[in-house]
Protein backbone atom coordinates (compact mmCIF):
# COMPACT_ATOMS: atom_id res chain seq x y z
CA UNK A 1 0.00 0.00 0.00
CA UNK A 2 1.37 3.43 -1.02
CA UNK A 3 1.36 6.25 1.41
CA UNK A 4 1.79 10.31 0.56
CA UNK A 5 3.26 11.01 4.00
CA UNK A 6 6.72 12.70 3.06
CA UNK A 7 9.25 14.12 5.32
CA UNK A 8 11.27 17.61 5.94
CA UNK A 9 12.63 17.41 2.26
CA UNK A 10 8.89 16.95 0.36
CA UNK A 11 10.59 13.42 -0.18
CA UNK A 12 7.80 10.36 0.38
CA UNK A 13 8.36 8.40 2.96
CA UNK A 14 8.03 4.10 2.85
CA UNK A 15 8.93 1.47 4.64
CA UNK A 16 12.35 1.43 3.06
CA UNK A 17 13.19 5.27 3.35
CA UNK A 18 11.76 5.90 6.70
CA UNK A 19 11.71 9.58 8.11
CA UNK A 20 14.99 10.71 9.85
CA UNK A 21 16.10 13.20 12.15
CA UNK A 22 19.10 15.42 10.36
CA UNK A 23 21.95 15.40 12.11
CA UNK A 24 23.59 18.41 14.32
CA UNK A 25 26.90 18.54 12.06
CA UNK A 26 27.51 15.20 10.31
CA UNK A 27 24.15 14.77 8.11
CA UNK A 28 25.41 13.51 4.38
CA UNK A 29 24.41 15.88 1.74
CA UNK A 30 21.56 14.66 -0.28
CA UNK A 31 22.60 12.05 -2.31
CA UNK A 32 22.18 8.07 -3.58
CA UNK A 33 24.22 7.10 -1.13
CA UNK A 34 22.23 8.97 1.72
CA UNK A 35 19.30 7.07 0.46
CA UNK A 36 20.68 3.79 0.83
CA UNK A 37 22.57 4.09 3.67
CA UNK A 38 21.02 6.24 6.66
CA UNK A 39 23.02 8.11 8.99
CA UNK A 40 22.26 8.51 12.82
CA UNK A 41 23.10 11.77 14.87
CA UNK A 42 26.77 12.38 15.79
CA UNK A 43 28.89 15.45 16.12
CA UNK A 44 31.69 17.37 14.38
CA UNK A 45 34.28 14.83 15.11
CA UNK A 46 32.55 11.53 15.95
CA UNK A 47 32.01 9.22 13.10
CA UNK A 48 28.37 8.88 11.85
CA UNK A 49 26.70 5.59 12.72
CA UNK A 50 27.45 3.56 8.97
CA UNK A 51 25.63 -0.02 10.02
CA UNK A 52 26.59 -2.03 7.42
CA UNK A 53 27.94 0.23 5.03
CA UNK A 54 31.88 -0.74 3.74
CA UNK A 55 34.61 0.05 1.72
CA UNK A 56 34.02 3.50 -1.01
CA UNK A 57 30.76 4.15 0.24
CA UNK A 58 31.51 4.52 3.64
CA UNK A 59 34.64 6.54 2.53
CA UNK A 60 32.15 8.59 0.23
CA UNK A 61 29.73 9.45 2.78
CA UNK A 62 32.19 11.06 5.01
CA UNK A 63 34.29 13.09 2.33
CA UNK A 64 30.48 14.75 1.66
CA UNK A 65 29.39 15.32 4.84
CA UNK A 66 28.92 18.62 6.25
CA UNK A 67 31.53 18.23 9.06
CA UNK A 68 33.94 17.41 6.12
CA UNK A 69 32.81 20.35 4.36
CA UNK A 70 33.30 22.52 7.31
CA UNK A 71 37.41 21.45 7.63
CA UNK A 72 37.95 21.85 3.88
CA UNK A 73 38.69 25.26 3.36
CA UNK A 74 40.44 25.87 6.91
CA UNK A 75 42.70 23.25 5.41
CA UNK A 76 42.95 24.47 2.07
CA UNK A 77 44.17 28.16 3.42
CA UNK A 78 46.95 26.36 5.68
CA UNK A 79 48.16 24.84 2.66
CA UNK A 80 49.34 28.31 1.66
CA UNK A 81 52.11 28.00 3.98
CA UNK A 82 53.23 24.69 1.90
CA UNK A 83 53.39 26.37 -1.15
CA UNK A 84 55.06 29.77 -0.04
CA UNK A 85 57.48 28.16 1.95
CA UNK A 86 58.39 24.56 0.30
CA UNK A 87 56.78 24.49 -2.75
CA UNK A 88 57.95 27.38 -5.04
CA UNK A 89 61.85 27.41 -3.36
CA UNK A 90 61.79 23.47 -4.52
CA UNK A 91 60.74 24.67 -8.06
CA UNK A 92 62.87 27.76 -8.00
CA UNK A 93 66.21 25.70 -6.64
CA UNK A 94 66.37 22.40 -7.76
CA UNK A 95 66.46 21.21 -11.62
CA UNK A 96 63.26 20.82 -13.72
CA UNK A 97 62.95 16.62 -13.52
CA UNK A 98 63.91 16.51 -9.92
CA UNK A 99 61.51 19.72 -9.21
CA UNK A 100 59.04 18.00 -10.63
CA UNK A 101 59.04 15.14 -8.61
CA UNK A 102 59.30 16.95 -5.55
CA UNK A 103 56.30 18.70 -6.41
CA UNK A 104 54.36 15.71 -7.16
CA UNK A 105 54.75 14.84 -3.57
CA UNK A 106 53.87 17.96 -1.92
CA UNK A 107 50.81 17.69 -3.79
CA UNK A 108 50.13 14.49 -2.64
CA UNK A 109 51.10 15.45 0.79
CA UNK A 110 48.79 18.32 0.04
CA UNK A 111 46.25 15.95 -0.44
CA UNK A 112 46.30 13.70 2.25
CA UNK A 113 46.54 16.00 4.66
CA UNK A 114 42.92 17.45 2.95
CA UNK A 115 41.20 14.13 3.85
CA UNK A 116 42.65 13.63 6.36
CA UNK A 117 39.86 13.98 9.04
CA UNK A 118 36.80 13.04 6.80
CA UNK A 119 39.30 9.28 6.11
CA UNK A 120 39.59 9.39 9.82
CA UNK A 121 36.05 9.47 10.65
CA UNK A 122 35.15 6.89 8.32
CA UNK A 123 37.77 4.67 10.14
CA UNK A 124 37.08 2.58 13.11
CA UNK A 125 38.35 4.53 16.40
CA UNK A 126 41.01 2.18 16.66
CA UNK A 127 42.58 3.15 13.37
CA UNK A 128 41.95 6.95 12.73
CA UNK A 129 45.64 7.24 13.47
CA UNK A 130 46.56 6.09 10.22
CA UNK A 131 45.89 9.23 8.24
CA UNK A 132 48.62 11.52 10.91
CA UNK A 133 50.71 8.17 10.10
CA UNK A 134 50.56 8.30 6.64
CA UNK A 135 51.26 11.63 6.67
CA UNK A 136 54.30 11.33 8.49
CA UNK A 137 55.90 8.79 6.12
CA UNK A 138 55.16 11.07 3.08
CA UNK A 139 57.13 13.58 4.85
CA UNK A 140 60.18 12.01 6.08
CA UNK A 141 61.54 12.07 2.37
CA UNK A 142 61.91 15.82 2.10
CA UNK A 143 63.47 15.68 5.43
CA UNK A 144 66.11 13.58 4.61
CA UNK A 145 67.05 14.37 1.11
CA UNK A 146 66.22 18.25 1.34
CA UNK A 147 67.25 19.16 5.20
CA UNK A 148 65.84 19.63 8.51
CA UNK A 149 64.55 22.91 7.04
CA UNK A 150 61.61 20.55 6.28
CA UNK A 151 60.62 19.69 9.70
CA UNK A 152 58.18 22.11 9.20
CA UNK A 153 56.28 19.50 7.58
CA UNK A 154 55.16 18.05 10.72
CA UNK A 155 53.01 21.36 11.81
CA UNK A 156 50.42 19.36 9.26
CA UNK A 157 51.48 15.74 11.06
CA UNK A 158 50.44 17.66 14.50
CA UNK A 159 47.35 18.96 13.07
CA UNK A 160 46.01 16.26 11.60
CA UNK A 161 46.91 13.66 14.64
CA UNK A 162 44.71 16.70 16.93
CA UNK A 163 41.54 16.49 15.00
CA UNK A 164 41.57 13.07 13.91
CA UNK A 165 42.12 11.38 16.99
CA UNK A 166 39.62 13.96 17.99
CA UNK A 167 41.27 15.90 21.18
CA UNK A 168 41.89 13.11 23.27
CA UNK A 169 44.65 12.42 25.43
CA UNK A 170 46.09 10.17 22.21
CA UNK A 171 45.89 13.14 20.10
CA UNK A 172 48.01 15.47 23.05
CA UNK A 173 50.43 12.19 22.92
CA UNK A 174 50.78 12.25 19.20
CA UNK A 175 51.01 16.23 18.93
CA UNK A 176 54.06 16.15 21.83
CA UNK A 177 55.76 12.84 20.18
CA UNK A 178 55.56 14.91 16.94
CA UNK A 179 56.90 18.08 18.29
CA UNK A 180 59.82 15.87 20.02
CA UNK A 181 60.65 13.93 17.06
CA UNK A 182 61.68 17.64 15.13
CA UNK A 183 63.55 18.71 17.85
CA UNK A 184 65.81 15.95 18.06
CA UNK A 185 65.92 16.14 13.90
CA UNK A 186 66.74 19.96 14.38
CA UNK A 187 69.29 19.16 17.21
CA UNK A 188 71.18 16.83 15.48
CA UNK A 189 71.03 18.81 12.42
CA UNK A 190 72.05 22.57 14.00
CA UNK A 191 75.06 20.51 16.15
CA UNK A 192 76.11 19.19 12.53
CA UNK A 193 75.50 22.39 10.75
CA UNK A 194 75.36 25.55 13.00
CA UNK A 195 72.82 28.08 12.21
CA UNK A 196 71.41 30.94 13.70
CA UNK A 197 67.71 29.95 14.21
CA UNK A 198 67.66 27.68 17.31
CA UNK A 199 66.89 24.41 16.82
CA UNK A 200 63.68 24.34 19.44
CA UNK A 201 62.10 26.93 16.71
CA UNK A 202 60.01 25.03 14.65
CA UNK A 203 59.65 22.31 17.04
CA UNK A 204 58.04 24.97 19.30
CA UNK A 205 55.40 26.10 16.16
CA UNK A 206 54.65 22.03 15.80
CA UNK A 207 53.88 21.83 19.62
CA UNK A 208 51.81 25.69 20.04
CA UNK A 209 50.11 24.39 16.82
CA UNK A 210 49.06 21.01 17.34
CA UNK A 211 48.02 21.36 21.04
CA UNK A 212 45.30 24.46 19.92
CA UNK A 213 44.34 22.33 17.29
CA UNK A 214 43.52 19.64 20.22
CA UNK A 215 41.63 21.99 22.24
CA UNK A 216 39.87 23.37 19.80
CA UNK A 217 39.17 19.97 18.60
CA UNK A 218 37.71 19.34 22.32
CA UNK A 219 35.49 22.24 22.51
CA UNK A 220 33.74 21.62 19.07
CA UNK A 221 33.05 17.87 20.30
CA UNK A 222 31.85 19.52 23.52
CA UNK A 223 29.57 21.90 21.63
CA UNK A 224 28.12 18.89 19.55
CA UNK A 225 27.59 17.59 22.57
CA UNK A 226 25.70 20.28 24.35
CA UNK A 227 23.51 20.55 20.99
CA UNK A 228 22.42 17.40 21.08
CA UNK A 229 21.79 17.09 24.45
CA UNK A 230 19.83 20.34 24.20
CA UNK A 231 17.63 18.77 21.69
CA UNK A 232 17.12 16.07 23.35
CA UNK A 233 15.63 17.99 26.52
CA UNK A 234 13.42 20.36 24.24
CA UNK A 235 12.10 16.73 22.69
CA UNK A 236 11.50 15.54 26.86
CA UNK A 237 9.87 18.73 27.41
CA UNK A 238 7.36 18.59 25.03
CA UNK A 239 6.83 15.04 26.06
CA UNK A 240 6.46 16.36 29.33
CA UNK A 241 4.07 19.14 28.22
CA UNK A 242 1.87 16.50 25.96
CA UNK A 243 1.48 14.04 28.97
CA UNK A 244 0.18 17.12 31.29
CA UNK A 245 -2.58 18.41 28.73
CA UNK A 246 -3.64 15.10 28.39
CA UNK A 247 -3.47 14.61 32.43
CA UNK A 248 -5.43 17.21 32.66
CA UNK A 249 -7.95 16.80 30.19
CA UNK A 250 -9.05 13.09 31.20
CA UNK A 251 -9.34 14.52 34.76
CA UNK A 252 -11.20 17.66 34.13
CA UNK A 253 -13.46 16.16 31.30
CA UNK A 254 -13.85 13.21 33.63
CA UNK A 255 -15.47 14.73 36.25
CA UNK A 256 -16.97 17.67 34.37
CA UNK A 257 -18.67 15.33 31.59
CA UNK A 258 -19.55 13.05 34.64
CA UNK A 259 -21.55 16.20 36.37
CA UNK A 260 -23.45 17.67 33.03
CA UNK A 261 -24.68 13.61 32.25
CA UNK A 262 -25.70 13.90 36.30
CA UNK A 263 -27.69 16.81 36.12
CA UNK A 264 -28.90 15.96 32.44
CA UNK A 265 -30.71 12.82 33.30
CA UNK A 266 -32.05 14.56 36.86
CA UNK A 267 -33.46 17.54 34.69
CA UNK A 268 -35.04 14.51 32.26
CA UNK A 269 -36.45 12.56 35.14
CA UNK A 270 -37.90 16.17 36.13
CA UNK A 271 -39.20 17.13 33.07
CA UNK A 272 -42.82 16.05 33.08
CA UNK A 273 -43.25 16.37 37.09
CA UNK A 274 -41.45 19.61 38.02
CA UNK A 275 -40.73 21.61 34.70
CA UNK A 276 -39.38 24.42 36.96
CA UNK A 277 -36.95 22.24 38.77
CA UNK A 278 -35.92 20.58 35.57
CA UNK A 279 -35.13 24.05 34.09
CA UNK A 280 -32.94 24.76 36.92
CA UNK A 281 -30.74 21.75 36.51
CA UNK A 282 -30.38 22.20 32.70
CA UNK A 283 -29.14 25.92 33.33
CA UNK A 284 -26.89 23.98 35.67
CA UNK A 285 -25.92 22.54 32.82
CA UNK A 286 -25.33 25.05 30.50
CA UNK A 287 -22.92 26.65 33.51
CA UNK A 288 -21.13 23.13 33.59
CA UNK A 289 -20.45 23.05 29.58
CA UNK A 290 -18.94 26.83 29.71
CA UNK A 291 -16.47 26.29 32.18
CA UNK A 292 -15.84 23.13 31.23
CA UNK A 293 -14.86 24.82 27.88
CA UNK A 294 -12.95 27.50 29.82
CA UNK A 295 -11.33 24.79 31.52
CA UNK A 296 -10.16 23.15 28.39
CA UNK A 297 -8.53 26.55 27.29
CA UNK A 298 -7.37 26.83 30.54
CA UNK A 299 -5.18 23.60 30.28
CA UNK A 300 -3.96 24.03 26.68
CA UNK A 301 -2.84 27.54 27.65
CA UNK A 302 -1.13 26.13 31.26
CA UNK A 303 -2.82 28.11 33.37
CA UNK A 304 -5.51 25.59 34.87
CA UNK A 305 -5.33 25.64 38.72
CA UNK A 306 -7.16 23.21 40.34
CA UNK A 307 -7.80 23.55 44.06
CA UNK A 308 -9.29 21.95 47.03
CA UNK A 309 -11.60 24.64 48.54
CA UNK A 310 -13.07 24.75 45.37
CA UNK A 311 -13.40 21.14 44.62
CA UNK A 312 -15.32 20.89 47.38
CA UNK A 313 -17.56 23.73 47.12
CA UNK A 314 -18.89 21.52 43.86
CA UNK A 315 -19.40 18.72 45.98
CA UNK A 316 -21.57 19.58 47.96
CA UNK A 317 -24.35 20.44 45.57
CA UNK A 318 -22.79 16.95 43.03
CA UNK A 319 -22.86 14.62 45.77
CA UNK A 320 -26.01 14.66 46.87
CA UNK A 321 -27.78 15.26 43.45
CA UNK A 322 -26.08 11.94 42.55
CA UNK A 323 -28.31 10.55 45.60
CA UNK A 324 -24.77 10.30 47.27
CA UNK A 325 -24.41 11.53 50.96
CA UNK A 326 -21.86 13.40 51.10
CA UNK A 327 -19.32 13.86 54.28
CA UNK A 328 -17.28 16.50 53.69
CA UNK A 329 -14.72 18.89 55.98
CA UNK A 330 -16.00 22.04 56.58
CA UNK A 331 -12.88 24.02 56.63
CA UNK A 332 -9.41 23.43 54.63
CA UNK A 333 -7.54 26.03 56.39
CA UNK A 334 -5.25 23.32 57.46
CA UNK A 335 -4.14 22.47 54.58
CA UNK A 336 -0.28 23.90 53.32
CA UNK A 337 -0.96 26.30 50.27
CA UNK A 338 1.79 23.67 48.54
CA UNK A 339 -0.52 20.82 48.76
CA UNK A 340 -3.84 23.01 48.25
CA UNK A 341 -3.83 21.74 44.10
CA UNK A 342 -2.19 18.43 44.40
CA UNK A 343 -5.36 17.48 46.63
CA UNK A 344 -7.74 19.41 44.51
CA UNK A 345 -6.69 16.51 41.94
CA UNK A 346 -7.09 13.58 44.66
CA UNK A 347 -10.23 14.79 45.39
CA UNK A 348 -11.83 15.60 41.62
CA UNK A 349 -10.52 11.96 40.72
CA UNK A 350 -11.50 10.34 43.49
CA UNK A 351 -15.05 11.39 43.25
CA UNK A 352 -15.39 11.25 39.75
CA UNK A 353 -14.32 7.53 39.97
CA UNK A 354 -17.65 7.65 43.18
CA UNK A 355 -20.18 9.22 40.91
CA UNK A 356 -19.25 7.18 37.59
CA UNK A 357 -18.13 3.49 38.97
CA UNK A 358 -18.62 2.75 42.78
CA UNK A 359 -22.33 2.72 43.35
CA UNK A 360 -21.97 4.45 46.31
CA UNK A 361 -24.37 5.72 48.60
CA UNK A 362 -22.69 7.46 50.95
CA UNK A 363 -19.34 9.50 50.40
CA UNK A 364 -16.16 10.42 53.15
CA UNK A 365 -13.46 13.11 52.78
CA UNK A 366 -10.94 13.57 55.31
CA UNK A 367 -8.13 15.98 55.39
CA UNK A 368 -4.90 16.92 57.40
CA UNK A 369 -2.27 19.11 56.45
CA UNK A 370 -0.44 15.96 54.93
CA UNK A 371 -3.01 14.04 53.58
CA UNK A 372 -6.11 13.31 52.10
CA UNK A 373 -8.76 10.16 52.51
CA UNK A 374 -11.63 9.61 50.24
CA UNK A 375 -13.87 6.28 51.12
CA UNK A 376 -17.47 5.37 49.34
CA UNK A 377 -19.93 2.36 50.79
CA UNK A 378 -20.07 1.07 47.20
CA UNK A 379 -18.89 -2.18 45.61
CA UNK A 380 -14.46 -1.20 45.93
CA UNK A 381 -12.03 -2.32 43.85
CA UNK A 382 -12.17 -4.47 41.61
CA UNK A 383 -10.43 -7.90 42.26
CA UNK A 384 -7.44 -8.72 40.62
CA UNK A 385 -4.20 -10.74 40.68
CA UNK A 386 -1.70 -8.71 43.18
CA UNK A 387 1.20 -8.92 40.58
CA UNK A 388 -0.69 -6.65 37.79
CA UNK A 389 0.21 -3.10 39.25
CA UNK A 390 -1.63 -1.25 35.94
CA UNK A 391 -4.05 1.17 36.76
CA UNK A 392 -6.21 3.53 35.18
CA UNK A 393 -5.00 6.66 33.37
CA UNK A 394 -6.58 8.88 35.55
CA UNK A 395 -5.61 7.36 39.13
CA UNK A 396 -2.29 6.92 37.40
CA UNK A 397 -1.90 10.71 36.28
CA UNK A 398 -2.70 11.67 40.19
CA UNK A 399 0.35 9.06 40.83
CA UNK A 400 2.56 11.18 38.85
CA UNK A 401 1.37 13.95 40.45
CA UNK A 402 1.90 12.98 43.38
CA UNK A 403 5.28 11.88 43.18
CA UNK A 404 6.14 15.35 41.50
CA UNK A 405 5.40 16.54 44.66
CA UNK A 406 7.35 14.35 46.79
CA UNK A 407 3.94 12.44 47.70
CA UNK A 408 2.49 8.81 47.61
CA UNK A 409 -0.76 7.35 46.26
CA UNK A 410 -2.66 4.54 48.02
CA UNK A 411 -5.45 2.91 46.74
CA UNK A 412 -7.42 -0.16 48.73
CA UNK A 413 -10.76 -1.19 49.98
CA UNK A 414 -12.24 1.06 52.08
CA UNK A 415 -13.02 -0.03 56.17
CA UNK A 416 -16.76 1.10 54.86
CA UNK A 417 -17.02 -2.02 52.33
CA UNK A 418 -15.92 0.45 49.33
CA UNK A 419 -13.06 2.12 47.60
CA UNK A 420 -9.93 4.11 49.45
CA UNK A 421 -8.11 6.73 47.53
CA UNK A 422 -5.46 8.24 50.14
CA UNK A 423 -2.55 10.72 48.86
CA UNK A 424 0.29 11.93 51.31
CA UNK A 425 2.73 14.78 50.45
């Protein structure tokens, strides 16, 4: 069966493309390859989840991903320094065939050094040192043939062992091993040829070099980090913020729907006998539906406040028009003003659950400042087997709520023959 659902790109959506978050920094640019092989979230310098995908394609996705993007032209620009300051004095200095193969390898050098990171990434974590390796070995010609001069070669050995081993400790290692490999080269070579520059020069630039490369390496993993963790909260919130309107809603239409069908079928049964009293309870009615529906706004607009003086206010024209005799506190002045909406809720569920299910005929609220009871005479709870803890959505929304507010939520058989409902906070 074909669907038209289609995701962020207008692309359709099946069973075999399925609808994917982008990434924060590594999400492949739209492609073949992006099609068949999906890519989970990672960040700048951790390598995209590639289940199953091998060899060019997973060296394809990586050289095209935006992270990838991001390093080219950074390393592009350093490469400046290569030809300024090796390239064009090889071509200048040594004789056309020979210049021409020492050119060659700069470019390759050039080159690797390029893709580098994006190689590195595509590489298990275990062997994204090859790359600063490889590197290293298409250096060590110039060095020898053409001088120590050269060492400055390595600045691009440190660089690329920073951000492909991704600002670790290993990549601090390789960037000090690097920098201590040119200084003895430089030592050796200034005791065997003098010169004015001191040898710890360039060795110095390798080390200053490499080890900002490293940090800076560290804080753009950090900042991936912090993105998607970011994300991830906004997705809890409005998780959070989906499960409250609907909280509220069963609880508020529960009870409120429960009251207008009350006083609907009392204002039928009244109809023919006392047309005046029946009127009364329909306009009772008509009240219930508009704040109902103000309630409802109320909810979807976070504002809805339920509390227990008013709770049971209603009560005590609900109960008994249910034919339900109500015993209710007269007072909650004892009640903290902390707990004042958290036992609103007790009590609207509670009751609800009286009026709709218990077949109660008489109804008890008690209340201290850290808890509140709620007991019918009507048929309790239900039997069932004491290993099947599920409950119903709206006793088990008042459990979250009560545990939001440091509370508990007990639920039994009452010592009247009916149902218990107790919350502490």
């Amino acid at each position: 069966m074909t669907s038209d659902t289609r995701d962020g790109r207008g692309a359709p959506v099946t069973p075999e493309r399925p609808v994917r978050r982008a990434s924060l920094l590594w999400e492949p640019a739209p492609g073949p390859f992006r099609r068949r092989f999906p890519i989970r979230e990672g960040g700048f310098l951790d390598a995209p989840s590639l289940d199953g995908v091998t060899g060019l394609a997973r060296v394809r996705l990586t050289l095209g991903a935006p992270g990838a993007r991001r390093w080219y032209p950074g390393a592009l620009i350093s490469l400046l320094f290569l030809v300024g300051f090796v390239l064009v004095p090889v071509l200048v200095q040594a004789p056309a065939p020979v210049a021409l193969l020492w050119a060659t390898g700069l470019v390759v050098f050039g080159a690797v050094f390029t893709v580098a990171f994006p190689i590195a990434m595509a590489l298990p974590a275990r062997w994204r040192w090859t790359p600063p390796v490889a590197l290293l070995l298409l250096s060590l010609p110039f060095v020898v043939v053409l001088g120590a001069d050269l060492t400055g070669l390595w600045t691009y050995v440190a660089v690329s062992a920073a951000v492909c081993l991704g600002g670790t400790a290993p990549a601090g290692i390789a960037v000090v091993a690097t920098a201590a490999l040119a200084l003895v080269v430089d030592v050796v070579d200034d005791a065997l040829s003098p010169s004015s520059t001191p040898p710890w020069t360039m060795p110095l630039v390798i080390l200053s070099v490499g080890i900002l490369m490293a940090a800076f390496t560290r804080n753009l993993q950090t900042l991936a980090t912090l993105r998607r963790t970011q994300r991830e909260l906004a997705d809890v919130a409005v998780e959070e913020e989906r499960n409250r309107v609907a909280r509220d809603m069963h609880d508020i239409l529960g009870h409120s729907l429960s009251a207008i069908a009350l006083k609907a079928d009392l204002a039928a049964r009244l109809a023919e006998r006392d047309p005046k009293a029946a009127s009364a309870e329909i306009h009772d009615v008509q009240e219930l539906a508009r704040a109902t529906l103000s309630d409802m706004r109320a909810v979807v607009s976070g504002y809805r406040q339920v509390r227990i003086a008013s709770e049971l206010a209603s009560l005590r024209g609900l109960l008994p028009a249910a034919g339900i005799t109500a015993h209710l506190p007269t007072t909650t002045d004892e009640v903290p003003e902390d707990r004042r909406e958290l036992f609103g809720w007790a009590l609207r569920e509670a009751t609800t659950n009286v009026i709709r299910h218990a077949g109660a005929t008489a109804c008890w609220v008690s209340l201290t400042p850290e808890r509140i009871t709620i007991e019918d005479d009507g048929r309790g709870p239900a039997p069932r087997d004491t290993t099947d803890d599920r409950i119903g959505t709206g006793l088990h929304g008042l459990a979250e709520r009560a545990a939001d507010a440091g509370g508990s939520l007990r639920i039994g058989r009452s010592p009247h023959g009916g149902f218990l409902l107790e919350v502490t906070a």
